[in-house]
N, C-alpha and C. Protein backbone atom coordinates (compact mmCIF):
# COMPACT_ATOMS: atom_id res chain seq x y z
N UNK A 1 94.98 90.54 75.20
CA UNK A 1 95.58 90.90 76.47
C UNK A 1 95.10 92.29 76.86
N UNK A 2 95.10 92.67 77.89
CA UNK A 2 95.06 94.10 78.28
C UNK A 2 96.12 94.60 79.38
N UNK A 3 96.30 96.16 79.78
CA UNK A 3 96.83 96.75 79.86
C UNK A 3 96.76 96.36 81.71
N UNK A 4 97.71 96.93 82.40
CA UNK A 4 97.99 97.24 83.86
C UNK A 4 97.67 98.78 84.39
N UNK A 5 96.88 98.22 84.91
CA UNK A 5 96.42 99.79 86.45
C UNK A 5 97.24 99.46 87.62
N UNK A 6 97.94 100.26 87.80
CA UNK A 6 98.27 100.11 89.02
C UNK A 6 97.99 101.20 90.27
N UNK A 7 97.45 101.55 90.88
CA UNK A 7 97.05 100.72 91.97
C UNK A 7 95.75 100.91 92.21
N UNK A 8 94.84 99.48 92.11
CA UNK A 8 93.42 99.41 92.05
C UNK A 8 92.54 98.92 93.21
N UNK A 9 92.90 99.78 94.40
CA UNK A 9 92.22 99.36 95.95
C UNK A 9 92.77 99.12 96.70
N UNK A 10 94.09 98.77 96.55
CA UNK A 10 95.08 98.61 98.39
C UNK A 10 95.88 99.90 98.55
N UNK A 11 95.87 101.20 97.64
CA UNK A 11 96.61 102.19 98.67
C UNK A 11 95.45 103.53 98.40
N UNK A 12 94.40 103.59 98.76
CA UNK A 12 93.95 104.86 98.41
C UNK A 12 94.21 106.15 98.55
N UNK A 13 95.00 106.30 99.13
CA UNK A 13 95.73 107.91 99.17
C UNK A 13 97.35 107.53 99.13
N UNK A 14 97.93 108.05 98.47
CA UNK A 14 99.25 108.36 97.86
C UNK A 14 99.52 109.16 97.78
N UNK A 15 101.13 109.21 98.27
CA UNK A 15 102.21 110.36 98.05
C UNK A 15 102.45 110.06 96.69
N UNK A 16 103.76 111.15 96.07
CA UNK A 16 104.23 111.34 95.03
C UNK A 16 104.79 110.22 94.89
N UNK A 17 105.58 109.98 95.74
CA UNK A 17 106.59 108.96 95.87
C UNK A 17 106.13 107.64 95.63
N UNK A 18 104.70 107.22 96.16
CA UNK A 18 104.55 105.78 95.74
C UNK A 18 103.97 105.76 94.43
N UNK A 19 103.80 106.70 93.63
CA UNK A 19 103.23 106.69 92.58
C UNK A 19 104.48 106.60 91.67
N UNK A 20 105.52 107.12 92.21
CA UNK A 20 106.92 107.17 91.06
C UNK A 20 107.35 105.75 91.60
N UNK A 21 107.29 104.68 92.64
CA UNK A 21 107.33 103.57 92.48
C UNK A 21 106.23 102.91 92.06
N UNK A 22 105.13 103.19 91.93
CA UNK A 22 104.25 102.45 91.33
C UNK A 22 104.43 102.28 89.66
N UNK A 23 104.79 103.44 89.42
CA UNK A 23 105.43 103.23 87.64
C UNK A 23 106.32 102.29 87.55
N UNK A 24 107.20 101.94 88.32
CA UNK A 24 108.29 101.41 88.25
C UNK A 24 107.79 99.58 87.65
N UNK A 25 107.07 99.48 89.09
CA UNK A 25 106.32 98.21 89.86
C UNK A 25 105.46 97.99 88.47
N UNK A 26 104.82 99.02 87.99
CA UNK A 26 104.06 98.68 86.69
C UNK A 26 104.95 97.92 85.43
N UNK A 27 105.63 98.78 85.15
CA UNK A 27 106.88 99.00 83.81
C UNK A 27 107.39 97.53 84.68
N UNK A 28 107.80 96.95 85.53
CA UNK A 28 108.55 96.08 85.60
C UNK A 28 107.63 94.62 85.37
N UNK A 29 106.54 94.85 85.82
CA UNK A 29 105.15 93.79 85.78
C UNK A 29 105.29 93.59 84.14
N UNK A 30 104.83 94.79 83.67
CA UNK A 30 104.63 94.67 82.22
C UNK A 30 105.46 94.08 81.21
N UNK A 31 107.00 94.35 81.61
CA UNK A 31 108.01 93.38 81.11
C UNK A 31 108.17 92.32 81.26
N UNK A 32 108.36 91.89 82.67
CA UNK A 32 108.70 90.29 83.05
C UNK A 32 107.56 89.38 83.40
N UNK A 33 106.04 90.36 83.01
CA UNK A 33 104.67 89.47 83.32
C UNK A 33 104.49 88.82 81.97
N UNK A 34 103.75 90.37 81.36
CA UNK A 34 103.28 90.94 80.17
C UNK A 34 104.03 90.57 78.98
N UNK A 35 105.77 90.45 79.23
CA UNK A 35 106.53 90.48 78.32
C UNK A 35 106.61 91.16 76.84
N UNK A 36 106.69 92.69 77.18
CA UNK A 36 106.41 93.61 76.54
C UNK A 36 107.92 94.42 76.44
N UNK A 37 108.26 94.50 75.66
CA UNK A 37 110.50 95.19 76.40
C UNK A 37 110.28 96.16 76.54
N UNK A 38 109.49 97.19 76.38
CA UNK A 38 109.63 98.77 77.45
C UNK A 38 108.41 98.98 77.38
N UNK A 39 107.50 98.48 78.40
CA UNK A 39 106.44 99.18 78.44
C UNK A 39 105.69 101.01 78.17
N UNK A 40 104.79 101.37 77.75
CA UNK A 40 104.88 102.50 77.96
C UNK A 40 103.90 102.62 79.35
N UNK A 41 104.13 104.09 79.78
CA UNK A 41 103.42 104.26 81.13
C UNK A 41 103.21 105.58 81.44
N UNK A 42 102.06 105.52 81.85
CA UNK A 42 100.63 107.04 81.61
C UNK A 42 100.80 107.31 82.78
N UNK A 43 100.27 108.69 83.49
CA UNK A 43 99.99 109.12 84.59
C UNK A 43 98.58 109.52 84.62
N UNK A 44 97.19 108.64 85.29
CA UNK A 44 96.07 109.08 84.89
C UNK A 44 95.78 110.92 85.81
N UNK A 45 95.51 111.57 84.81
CA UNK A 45 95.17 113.16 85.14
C UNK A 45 93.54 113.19 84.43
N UNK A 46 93.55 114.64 84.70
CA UNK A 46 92.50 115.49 84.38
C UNK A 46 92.66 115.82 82.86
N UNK A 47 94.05 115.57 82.47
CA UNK A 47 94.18 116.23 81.03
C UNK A 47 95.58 115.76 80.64
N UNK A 48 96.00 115.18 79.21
CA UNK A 48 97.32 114.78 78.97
C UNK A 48 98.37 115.84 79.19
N UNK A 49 97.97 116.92 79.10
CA UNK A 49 99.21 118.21 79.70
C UNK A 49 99.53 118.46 80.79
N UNK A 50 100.83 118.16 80.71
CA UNK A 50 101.04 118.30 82.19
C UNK A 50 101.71 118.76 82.72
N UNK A 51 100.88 120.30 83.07
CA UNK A 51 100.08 121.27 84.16
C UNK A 51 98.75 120.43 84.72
N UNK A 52 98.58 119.89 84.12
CA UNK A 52 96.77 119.56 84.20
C UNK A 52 97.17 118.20 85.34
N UNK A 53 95.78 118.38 86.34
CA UNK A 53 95.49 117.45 86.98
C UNK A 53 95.86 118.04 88.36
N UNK A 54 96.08 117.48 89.78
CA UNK A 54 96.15 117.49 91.26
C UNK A 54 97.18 117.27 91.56
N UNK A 55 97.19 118.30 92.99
CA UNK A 55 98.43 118.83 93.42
C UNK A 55 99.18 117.16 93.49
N UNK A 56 98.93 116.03 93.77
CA UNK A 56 99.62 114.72 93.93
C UNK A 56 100.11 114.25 92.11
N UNK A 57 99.20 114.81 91.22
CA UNK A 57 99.64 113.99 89.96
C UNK A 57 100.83 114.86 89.69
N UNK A 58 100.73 116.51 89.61
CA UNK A 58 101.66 117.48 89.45
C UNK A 58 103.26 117.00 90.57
N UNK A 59 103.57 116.25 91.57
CA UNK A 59 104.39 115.93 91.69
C UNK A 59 104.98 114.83 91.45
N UNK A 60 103.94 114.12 91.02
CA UNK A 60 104.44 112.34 90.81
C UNK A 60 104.73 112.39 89.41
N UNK A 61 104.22 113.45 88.44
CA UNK A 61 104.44 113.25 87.27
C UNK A 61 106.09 113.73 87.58
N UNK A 62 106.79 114.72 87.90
CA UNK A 62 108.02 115.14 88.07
C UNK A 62 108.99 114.45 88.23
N UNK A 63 108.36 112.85 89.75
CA UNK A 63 109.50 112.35 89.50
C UNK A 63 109.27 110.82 89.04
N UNK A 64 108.38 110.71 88.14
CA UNK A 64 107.89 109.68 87.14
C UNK A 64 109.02 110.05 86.02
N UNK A 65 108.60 111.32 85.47
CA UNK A 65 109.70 111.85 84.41
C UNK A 65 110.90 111.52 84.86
N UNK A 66 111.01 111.56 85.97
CA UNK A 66 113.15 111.33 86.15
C UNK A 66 113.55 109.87 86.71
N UNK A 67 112.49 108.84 86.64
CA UNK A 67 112.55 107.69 86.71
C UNK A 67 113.38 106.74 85.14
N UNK A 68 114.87 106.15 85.45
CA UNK A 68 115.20 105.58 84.51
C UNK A 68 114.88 104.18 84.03
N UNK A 69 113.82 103.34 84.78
CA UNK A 69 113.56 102.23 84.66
C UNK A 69 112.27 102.67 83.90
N UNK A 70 111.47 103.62 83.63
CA UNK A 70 110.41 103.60 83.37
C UNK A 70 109.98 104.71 81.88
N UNK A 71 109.64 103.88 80.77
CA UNK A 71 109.15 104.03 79.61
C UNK A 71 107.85 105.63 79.63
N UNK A 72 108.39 106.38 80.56
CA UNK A 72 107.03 107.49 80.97
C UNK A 72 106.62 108.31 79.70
N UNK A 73 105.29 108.02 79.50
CA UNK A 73 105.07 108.91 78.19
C UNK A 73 103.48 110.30 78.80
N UNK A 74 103.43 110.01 79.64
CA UNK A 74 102.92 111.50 80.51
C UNK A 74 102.03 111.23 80.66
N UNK A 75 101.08 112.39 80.86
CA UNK A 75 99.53 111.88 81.25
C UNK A 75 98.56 111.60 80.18
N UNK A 76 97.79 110.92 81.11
CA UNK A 76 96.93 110.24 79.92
C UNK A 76 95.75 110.47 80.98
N UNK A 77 94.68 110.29 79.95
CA UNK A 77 92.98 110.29 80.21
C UNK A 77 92.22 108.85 80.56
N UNK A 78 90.96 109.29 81.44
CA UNK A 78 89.94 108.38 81.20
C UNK A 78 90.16 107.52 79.75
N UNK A 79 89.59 108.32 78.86
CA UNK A 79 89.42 107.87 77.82
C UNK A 79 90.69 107.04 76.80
N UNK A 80 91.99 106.83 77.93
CA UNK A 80 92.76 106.31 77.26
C UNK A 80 92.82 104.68 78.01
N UNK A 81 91.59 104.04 78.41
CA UNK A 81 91.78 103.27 79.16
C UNK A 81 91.84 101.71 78.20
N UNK A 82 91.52 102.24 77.15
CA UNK A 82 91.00 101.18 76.39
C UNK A 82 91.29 101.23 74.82
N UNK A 83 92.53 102.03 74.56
CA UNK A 83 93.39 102.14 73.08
C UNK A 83 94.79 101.31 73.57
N UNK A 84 95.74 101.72 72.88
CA UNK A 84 96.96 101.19 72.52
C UNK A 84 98.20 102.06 73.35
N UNK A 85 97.56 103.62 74.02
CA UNK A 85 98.42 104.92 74.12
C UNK A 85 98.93 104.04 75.14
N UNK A 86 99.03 103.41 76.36
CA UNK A 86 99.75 102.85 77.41
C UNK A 86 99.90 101.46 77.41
N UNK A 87 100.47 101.17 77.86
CA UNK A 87 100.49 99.47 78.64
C UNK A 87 100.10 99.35 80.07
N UNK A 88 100.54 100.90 81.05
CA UNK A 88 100.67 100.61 82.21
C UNK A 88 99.79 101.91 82.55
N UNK A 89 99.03 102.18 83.63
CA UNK A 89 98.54 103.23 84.04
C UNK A 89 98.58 103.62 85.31
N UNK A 90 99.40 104.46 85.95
CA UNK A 90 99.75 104.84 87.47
C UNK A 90 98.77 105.76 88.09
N UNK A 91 98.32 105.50 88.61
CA UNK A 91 97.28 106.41 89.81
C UNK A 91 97.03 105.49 91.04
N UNK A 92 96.44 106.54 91.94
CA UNK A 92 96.18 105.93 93.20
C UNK A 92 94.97 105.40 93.51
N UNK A 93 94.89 104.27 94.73
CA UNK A 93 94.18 103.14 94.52
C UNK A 93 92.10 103.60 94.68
N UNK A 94 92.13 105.10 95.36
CA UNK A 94 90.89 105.68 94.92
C UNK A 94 90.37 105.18 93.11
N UNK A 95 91.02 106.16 92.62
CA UNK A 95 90.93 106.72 91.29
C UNK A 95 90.99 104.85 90.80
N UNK A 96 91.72 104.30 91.15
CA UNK A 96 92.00 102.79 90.55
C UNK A 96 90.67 101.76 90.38
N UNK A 97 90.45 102.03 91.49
CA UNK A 97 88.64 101.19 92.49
C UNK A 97 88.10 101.59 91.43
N UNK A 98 87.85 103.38 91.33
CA UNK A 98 86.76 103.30 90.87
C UNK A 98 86.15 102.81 89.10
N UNK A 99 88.08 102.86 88.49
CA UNK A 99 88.07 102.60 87.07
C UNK A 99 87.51 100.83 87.14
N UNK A 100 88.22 100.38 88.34
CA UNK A 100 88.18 98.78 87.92
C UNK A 100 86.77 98.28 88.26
N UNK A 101 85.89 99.36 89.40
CA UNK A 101 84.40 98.62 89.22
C UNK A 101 83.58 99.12 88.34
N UNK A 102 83.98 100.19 87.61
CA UNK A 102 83.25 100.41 86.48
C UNK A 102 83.60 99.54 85.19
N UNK A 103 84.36 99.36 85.09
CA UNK A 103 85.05 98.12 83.93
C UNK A 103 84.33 96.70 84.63
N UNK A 104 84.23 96.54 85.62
CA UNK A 104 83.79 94.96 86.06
C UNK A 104 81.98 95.33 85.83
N UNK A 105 81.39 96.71 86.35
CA UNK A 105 79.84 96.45 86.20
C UNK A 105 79.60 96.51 84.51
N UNK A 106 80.62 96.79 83.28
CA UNK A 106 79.94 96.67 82.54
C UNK A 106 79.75 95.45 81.56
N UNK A 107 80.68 94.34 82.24
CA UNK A 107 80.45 92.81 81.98
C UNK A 107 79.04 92.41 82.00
N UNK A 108 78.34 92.58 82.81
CA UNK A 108 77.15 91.72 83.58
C UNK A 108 75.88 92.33 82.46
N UNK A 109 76.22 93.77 82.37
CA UNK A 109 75.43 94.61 81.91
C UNK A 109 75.36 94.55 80.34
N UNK A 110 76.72 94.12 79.92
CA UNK A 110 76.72 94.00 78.20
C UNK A 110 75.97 92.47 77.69
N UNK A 111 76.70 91.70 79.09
CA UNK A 111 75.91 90.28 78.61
C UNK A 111 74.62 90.08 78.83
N UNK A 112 73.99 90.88 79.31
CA UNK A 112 72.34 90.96 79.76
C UNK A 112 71.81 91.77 78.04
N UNK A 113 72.43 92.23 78.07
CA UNK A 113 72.16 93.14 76.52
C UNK A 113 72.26 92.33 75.16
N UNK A 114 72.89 91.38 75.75
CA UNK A 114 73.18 90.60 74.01
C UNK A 114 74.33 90.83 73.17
N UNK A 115 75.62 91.32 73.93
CA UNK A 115 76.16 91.60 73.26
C UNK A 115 77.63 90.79 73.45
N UNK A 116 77.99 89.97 72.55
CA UNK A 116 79.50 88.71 72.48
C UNK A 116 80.10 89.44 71.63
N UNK A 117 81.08 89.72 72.31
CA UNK A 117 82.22 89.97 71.19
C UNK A 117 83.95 89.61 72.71
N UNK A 118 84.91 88.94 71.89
CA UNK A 118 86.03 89.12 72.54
C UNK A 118 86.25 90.22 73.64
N UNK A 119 86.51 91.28 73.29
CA UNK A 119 86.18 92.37 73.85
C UNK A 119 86.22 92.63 75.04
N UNK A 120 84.70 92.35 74.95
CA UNK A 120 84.03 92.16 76.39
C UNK A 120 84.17 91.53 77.17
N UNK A 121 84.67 90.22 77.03
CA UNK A 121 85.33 89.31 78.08
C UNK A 121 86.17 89.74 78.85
N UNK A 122 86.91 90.81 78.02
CA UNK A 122 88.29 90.97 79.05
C UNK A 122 87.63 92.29 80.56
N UNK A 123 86.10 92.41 80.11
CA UNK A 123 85.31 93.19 81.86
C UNK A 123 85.25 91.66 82.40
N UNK A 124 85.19 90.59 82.31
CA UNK A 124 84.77 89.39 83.03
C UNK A 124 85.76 89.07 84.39
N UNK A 125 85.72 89.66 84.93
CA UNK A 125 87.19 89.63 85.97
C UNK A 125 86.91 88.60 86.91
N UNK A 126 86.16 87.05 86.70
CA UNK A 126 86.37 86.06 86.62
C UNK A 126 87.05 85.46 85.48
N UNK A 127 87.44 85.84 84.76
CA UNK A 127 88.59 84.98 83.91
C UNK A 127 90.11 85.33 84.20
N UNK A 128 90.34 86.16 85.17
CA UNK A 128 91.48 86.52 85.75
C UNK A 128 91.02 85.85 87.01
N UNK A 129 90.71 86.27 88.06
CA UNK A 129 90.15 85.93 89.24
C UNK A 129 90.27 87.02 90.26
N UNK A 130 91.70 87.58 89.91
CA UNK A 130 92.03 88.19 90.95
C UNK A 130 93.17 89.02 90.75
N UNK A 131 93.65 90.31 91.33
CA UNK A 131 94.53 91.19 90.96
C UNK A 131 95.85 90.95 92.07
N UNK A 132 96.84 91.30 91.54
CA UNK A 132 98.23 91.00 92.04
C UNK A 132 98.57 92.24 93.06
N UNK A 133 99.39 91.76 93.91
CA UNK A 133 99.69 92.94 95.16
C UNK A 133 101.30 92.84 94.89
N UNK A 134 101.71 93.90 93.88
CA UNK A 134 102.91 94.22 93.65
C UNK A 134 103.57 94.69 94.82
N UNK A 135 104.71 94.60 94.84
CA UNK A 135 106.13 95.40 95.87
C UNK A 135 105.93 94.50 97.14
N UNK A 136 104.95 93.31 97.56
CA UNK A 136 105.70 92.53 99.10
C UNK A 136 106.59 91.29 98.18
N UNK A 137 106.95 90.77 98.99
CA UNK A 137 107.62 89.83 98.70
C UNK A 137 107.46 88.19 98.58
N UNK A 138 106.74 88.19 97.73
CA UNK A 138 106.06 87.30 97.23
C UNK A 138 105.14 86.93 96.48
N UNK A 139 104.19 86.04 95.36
CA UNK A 139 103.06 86.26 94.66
C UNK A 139 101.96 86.56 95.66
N UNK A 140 101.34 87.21 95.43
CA UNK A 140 100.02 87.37 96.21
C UNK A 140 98.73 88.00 95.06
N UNK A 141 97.93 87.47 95.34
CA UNK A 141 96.53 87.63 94.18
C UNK A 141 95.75 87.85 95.04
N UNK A 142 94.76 88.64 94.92
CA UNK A 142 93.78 89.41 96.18
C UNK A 142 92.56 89.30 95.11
N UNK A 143 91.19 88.24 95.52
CA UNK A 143 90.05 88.55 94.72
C UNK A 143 88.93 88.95 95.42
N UNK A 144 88.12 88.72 94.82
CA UNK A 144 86.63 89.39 95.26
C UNK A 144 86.22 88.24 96.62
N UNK A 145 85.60 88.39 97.50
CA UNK A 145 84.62 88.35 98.55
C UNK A 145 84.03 86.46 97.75
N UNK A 146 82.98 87.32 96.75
CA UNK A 146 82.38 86.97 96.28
C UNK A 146 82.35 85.67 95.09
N UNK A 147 83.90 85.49 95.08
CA UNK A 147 84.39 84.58 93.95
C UNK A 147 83.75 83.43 93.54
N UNK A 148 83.43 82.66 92.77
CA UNK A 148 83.18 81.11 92.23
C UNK A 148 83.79 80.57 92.25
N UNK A 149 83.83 79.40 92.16
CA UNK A 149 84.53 78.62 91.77
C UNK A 149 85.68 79.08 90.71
N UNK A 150 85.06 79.19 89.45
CA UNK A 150 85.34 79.34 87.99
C UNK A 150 86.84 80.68 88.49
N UNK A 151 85.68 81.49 89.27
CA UNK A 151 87.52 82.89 89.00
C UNK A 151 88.02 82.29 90.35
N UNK A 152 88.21 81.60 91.48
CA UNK A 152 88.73 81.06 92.36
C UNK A 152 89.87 80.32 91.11
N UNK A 153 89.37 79.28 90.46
CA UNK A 153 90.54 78.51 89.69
C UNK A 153 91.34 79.04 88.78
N UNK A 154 90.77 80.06 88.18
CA UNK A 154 91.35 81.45 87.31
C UNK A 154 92.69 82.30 88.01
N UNK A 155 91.98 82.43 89.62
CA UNK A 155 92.97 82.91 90.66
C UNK A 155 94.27 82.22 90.39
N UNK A 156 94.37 80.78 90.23
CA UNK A 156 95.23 80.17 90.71
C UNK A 156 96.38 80.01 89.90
N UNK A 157 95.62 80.02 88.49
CA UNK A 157 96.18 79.54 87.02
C UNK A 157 96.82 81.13 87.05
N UNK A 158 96.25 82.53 87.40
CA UNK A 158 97.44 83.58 87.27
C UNK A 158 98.22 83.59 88.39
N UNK A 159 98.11 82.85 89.91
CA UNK A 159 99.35 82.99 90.72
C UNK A 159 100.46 81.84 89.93
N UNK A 160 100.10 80.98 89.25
CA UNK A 160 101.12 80.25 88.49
C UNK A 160 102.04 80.80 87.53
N UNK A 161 101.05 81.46 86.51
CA UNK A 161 101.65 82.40 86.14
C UNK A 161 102.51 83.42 86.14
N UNK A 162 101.92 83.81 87.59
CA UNK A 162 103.30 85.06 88.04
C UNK A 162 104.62 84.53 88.46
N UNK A 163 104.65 83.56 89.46
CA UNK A 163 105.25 82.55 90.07
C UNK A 163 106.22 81.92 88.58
N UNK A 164 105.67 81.20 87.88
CA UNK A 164 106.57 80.90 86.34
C UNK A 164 107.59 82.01 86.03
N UNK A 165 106.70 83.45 86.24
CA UNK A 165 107.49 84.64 85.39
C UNK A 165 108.36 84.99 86.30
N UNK A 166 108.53 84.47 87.52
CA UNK A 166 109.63 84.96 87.90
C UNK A 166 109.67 86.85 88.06
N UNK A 167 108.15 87.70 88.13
CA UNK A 167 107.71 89.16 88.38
C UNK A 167 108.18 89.37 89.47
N UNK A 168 108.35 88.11 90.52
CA UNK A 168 108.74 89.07 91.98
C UNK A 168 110.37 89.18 92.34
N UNK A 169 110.46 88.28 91.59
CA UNK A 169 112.60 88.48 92.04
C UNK A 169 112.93 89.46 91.38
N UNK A 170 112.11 89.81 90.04
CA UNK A 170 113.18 90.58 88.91
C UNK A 170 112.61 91.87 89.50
N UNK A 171 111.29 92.49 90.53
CA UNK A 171 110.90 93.44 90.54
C UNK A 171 111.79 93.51 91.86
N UNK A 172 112.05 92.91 93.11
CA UNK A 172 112.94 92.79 94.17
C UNK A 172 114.33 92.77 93.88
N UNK A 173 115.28 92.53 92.64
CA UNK A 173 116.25 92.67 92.00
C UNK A 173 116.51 94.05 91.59
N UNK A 174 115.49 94.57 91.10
CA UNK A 174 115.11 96.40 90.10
C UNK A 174 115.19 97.19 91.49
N UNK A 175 114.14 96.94 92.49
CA UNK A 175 114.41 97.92 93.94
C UNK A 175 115.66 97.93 94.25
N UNK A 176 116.21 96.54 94.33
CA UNK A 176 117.89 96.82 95.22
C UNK A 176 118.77 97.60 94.65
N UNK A 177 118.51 97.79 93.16
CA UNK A 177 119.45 98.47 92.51
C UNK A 177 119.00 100.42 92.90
N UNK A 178 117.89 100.23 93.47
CA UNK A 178 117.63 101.84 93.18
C UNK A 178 117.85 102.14 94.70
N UNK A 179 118.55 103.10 94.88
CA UNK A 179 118.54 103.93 95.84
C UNK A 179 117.53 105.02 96.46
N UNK A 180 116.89 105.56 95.59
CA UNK A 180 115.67 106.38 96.07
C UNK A 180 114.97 106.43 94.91
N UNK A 181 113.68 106.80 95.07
CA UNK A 181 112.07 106.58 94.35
C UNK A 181 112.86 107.69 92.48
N UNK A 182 113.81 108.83 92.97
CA UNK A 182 114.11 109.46 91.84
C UNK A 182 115.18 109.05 91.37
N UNK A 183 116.23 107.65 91.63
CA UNK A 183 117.09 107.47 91.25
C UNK A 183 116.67 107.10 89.94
């Protein structure tokens, strides 16, 4: 299995605020998708200390920290994209794009190289098909332009999936209870 980015191309500039619901939206995916009981959840920065990173991470981390639905274990790095340190990773949908087409060009590029291992499948983002559009109200899976067949049917088998898990009532259930982004 692997881990959740959230948000990877539908909001490219973000306030503080959608980023302290985007943790939320993550941590809640990760439980009732993922089925994981407290996700943990990173704030991608410039540096795990946090002072470190932009004037937007320096406030979202603040009220990430005072978020009670959410497992926040602080910032995390590039380089934590692909260990065990998170489940969930919050940044905005710039910074998101650019992690998820670098993770998708190095599928094409490893298998041209010769190289099979498990692993690597999980860059194949035809075996998913397509990424989920957390917080409307309803399943929605958003894929590539460009799809096949193969991640078209992949698409479908994870809107079933989500749809089974029951991710959008319990994440529309979690909002009603909160009153504001720092409750």
């Amino acid at each position: 299995d692997y881990g959740t980015i959230i948000d990877v191309g539908a909001n490219a500039d973000c306030k503080p605020e959608v980023l302290a619901q985007f943790a939320v939206l993550g941590s809640l995916f990760g439980k009732y998708f993922h089925k994981i009981d407290n996700p943990k959840v990173g704030l991608m920065s410039l540096g795990e200390e946090e002072e470190k990173g932009t004037i937007l991470t320096h406030a979202a981390f603040k009220l990430i920290r005072e978020q009670n639905l959410v497992n926040f274990i602080g910032n995390v790095e590039g380089r934590d994209m692909f260990n065990d340190k998170t489940d969930v990773i919050v940044t905005d949908g710039f910074v998101g794009n650019v992690i998820l087409k670098l993770g998708e060009s190095m599928y094409p590029l490893l298998k041209q190289r010769g190289f099979v291992d498990p692993f690597i499948e999980l860059f194949n983002w035809e075996n998913v098909g397509g990424s989920p559009i957390l917080g409307v109200n309803g399943n929605v899976i958003i894929g590539h332009g460009s799809s096949s067949a193969y991640a078209i049917k992949n698409m479908i088998h994870f809107s079933r999936k989500m749809a089974l898990s029951s991710v959008v009532s319990k994440i529309k259930e979690n909002f009603e209870n909160i009153d504001s982004p720092e409750a």
